[in-house]
PDB file of N, CA and C in Angstrom:
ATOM      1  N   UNK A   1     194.684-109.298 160.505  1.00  0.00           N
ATOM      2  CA  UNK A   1     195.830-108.547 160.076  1.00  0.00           C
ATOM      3  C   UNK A   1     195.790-108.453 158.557  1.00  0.00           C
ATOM      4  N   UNK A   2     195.454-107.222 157.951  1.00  0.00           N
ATOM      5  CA  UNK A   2     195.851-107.039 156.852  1.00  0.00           C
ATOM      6  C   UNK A   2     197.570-107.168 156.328  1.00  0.00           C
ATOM      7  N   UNK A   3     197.714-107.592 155.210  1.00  0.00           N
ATOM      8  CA  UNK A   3     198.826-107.628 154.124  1.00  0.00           C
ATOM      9  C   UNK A   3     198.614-106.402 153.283  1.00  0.00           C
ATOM     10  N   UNK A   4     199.836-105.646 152.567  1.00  0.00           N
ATOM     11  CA  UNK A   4     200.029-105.215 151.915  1.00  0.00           C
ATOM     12  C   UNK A   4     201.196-105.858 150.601  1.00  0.00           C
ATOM     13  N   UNK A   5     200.531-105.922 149.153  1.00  0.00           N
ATOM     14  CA  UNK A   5     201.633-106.690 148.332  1.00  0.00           C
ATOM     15  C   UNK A   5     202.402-105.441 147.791  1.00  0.00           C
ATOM     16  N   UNK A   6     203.732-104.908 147.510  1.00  0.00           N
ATOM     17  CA  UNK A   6     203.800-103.841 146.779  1.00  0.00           C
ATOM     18  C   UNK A   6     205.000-104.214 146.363  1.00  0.00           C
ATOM     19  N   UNK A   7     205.396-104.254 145.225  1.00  0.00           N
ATOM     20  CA  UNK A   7     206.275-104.267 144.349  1.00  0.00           C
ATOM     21  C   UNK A   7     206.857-105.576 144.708  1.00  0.00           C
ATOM     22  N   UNK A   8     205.998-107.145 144.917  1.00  0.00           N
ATOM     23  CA  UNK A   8     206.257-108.376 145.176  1.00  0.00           C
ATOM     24  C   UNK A   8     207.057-108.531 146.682  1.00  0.00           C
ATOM     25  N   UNK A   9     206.665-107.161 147.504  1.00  0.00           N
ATOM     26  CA  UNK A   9     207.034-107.643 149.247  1.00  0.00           C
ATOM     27  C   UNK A   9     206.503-107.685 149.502  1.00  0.00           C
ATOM     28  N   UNK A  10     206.040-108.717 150.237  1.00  0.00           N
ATOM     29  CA  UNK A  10     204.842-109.199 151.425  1.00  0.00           C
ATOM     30  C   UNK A  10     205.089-108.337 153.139  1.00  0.00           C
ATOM     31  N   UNK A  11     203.773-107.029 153.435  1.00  0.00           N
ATOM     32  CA  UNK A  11     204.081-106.337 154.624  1.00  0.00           C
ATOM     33  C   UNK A  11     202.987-106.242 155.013  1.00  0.00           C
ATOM     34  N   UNK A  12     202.882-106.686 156.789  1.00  0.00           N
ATOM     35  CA  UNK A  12     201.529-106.927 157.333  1.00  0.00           C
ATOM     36  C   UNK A  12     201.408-105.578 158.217  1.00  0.00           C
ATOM     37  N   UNK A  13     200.588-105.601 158.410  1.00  0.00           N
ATOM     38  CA  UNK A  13     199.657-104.315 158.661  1.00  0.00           C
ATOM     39  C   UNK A  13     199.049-104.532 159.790  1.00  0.00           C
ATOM     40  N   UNK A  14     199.349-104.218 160.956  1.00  0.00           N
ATOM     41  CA  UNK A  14     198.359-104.088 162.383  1.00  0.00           C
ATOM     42  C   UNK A  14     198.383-102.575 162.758  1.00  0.00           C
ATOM     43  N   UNK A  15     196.698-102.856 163.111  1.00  0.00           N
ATOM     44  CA  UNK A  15     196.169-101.563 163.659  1.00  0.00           C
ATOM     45  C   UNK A  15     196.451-101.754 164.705  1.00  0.00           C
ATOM     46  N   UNK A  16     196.796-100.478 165.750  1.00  0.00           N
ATOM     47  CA  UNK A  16     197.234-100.542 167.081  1.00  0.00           C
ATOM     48  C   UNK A  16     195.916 -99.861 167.898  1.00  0.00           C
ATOM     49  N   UNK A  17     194.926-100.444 168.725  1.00  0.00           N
ATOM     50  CA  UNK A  17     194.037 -99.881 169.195  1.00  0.00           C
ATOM     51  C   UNK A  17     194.515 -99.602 171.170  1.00  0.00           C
ATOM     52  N   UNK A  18     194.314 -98.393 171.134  1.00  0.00           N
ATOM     53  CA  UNK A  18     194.945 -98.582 172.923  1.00  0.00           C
ATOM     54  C   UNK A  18     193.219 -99.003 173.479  1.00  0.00           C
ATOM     55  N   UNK A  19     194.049 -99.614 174.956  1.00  0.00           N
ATOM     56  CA  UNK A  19     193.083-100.325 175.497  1.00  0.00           C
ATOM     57  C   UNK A  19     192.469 -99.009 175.912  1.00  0.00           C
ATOM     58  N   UNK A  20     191.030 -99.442 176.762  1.00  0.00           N
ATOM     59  CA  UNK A  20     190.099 -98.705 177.562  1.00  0.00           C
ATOM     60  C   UNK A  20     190.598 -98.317 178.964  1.00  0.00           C
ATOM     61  N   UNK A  21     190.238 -96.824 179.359  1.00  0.00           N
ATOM     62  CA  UNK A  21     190.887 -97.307 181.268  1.00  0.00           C
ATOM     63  C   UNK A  21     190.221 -98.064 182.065  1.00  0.00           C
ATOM     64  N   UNK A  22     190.759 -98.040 183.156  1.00  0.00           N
ATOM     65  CA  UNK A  22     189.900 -98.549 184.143  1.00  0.00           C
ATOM     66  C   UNK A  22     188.489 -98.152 184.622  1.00  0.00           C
ATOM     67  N   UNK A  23     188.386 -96.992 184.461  1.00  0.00           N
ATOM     68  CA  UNK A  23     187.433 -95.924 184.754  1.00  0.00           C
ATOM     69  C   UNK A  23     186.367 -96.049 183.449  1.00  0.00           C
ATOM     70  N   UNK A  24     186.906 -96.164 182.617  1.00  0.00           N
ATOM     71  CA  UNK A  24     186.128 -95.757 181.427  1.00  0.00           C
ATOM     72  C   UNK A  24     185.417 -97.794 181.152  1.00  0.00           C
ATOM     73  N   UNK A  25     185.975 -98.845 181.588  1.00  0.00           N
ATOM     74  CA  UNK A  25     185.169 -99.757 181.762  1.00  0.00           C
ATOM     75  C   UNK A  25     184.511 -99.469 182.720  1.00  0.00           C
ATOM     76  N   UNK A  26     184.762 -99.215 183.639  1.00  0.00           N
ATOM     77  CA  UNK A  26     183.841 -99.729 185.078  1.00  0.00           C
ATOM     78  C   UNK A  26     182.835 -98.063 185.230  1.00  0.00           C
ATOM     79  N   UNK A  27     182.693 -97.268 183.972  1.00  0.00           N
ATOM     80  CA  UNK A  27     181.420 -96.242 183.336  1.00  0.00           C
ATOM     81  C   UNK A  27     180.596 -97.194 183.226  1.00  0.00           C
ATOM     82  N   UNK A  28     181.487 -97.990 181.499  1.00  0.00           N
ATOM     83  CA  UNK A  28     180.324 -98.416 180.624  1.00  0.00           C
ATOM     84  C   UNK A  28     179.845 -99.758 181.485  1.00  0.00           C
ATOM     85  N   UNK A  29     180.146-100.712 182.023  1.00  0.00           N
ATOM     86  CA  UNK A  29     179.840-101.514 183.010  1.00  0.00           C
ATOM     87  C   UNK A  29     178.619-101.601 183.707  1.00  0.00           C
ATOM     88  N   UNK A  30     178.921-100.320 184.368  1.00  0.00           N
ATOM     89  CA  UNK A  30     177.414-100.006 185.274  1.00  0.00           C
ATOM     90  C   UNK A  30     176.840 -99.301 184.401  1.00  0.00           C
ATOM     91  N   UNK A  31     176.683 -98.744 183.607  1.00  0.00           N
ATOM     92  CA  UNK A  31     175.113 -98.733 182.698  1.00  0.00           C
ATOM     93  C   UNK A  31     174.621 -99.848 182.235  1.00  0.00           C
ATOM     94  N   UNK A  32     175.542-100.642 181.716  1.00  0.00           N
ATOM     95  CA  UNK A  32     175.016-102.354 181.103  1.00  0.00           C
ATOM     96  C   UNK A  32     174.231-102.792 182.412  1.00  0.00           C
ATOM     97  N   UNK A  33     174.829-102.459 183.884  1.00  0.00           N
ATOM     98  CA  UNK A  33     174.086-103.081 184.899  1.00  0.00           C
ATOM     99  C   UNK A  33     172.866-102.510 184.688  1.00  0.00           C
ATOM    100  N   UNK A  34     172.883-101.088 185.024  1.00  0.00           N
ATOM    101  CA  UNK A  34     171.750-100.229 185.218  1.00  0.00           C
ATOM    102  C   UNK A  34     170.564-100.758 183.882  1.00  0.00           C
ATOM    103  N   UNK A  35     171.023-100.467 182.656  1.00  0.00           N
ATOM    104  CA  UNK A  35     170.310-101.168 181.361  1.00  0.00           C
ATOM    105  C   UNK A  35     169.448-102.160 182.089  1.00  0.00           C
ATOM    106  N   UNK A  36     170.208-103.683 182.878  1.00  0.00           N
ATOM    107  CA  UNK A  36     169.495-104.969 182.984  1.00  0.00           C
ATOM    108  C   UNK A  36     168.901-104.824 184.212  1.00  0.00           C
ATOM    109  N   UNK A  37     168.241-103.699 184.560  1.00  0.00           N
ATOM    110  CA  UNK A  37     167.473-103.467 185.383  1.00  0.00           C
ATOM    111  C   UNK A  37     168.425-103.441 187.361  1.00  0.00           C
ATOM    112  N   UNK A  38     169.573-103.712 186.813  1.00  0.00           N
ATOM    113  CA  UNK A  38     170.059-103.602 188.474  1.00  0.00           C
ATOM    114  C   UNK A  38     170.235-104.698 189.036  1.00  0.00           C
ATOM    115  N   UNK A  39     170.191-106.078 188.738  1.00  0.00           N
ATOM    116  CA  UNK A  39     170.261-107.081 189.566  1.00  0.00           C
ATOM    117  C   UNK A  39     171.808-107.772 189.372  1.00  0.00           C
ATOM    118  N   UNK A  40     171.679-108.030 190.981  1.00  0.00           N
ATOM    119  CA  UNK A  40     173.241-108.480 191.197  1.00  0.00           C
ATOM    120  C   UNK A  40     173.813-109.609 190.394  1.00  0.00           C
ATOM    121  N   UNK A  41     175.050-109.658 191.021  1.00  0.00           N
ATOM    122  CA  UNK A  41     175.913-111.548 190.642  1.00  0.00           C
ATOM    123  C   UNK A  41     176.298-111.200 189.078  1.00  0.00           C
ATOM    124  N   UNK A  42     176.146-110.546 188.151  1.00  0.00           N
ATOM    125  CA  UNK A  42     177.018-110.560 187.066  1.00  0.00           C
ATOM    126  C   UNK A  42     177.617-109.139 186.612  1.00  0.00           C
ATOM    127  N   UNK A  43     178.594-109.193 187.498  1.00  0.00           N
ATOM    128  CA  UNK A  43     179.706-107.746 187.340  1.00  0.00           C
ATOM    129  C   UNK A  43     180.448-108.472 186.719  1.00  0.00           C
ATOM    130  N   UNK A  44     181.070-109.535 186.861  1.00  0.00           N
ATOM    131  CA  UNK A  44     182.332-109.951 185.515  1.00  0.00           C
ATOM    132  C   UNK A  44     181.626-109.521 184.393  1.00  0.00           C
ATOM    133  N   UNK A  45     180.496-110.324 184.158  1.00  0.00           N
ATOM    134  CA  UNK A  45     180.130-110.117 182.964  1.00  0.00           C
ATOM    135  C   UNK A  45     179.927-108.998 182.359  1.00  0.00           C
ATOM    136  N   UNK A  46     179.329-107.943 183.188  1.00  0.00           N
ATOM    137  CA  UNK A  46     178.895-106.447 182.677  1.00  0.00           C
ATOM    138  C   UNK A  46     180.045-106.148 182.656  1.00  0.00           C
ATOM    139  N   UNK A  47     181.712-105.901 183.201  1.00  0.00           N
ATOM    140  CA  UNK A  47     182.675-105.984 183.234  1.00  0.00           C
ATOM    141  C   UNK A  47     183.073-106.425 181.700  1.00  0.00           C
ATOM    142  N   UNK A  48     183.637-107.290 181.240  1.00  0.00           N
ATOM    143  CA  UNK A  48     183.936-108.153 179.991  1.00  0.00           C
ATOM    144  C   UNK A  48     183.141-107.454 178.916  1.00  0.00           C
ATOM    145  N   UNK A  49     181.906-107.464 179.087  1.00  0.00           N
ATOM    146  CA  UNK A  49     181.273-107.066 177.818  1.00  0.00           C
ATOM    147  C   UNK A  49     181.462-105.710 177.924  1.00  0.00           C
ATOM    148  N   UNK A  50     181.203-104.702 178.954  1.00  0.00           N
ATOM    149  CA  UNK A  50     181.916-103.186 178.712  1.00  0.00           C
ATOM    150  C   UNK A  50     183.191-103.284 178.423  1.00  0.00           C
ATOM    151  N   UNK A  51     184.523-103.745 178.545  1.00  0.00           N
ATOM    152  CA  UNK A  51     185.392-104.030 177.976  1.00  0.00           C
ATOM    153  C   UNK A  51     185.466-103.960 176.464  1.00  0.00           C
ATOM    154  N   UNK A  52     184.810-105.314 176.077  1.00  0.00           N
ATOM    155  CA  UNK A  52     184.403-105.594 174.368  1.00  0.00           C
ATOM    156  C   UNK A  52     184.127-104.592 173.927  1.00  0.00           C
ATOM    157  N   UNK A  53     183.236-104.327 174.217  1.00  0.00           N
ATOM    158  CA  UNK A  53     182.034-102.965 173.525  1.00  0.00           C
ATOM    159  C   UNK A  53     183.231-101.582 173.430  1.00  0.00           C
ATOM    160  N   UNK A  54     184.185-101.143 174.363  1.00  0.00           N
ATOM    161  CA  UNK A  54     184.969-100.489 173.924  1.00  0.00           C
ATOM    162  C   UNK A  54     185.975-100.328 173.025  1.00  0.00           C
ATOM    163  N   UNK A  55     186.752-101.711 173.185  1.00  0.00           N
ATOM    164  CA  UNK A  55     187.747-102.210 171.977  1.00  0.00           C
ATOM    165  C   UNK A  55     187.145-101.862 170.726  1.00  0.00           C
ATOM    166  N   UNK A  56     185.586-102.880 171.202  1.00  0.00           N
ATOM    167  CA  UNK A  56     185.276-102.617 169.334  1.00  0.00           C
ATOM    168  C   UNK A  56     185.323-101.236 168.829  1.00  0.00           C
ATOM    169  N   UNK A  57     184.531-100.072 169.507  1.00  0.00           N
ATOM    170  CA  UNK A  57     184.620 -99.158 169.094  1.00  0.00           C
ATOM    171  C   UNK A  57     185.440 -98.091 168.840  1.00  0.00           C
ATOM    172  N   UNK A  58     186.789 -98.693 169.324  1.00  0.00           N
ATOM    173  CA  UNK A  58     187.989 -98.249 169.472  1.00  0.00           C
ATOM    174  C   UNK A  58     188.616 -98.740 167.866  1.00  0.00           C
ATOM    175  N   UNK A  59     188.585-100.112 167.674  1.00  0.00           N
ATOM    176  CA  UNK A  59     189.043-100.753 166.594  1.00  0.00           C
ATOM    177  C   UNK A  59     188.004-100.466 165.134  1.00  0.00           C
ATOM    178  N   UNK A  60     187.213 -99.704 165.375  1.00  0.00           N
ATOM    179  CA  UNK A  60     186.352 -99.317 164.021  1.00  0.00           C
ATOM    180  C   UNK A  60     185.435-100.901 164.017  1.00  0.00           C
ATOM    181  N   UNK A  61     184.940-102.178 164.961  1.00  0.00           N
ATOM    182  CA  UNK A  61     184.319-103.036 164.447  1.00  0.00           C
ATOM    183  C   UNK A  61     183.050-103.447 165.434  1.00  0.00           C
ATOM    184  N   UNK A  62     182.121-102.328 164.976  1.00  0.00           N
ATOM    185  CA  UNK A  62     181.227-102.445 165.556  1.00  0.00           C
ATOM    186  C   UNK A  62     179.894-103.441 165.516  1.00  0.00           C
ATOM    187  N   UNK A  63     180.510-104.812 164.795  1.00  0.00           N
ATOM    188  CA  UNK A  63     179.743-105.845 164.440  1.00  0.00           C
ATOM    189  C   UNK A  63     180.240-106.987 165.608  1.00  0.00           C
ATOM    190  N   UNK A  64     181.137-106.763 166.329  1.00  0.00           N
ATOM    191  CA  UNK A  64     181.432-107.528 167.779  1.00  0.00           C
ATOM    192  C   UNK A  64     180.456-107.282 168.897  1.00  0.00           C
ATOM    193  N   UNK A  65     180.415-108.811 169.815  1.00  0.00           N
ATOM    194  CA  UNK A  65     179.694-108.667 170.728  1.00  0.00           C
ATOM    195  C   UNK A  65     180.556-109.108 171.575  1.00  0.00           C
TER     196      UNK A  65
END
């Protein structure tokens, strides 16, 4: 969270990023699957990290994993 000081008031600053849909994780999801060649047992995970990977790019911080 950024601060702003201006004229000795202290005012914090949040960016409001809307979340991803449902649809638009469970896109990027299955390409991360497809990417790791297709093998089962980690949909949370391809799940979670398509998640991440959207926020970030939603929030301008594309140095998150």
């Amino acid at each position: 969270m950024a601060k702003i000081i201006a004229d000795g008031i202290n005012v914090a600053v949040v960016k409001v990023v809307e979340a991803p849909s449902y649809d638009e994780i469970a896109e990027r999801a299955y390409f991360i699957y497809e990417a790791r060649g297709g093998d089962h047992g980690l949909d949370i995970d391809d799940w979670l990290q398509a998640e991440a990977e959207l926020l970030a790019e939603r929030s301008g911080d594309f140095g998150a994993s």
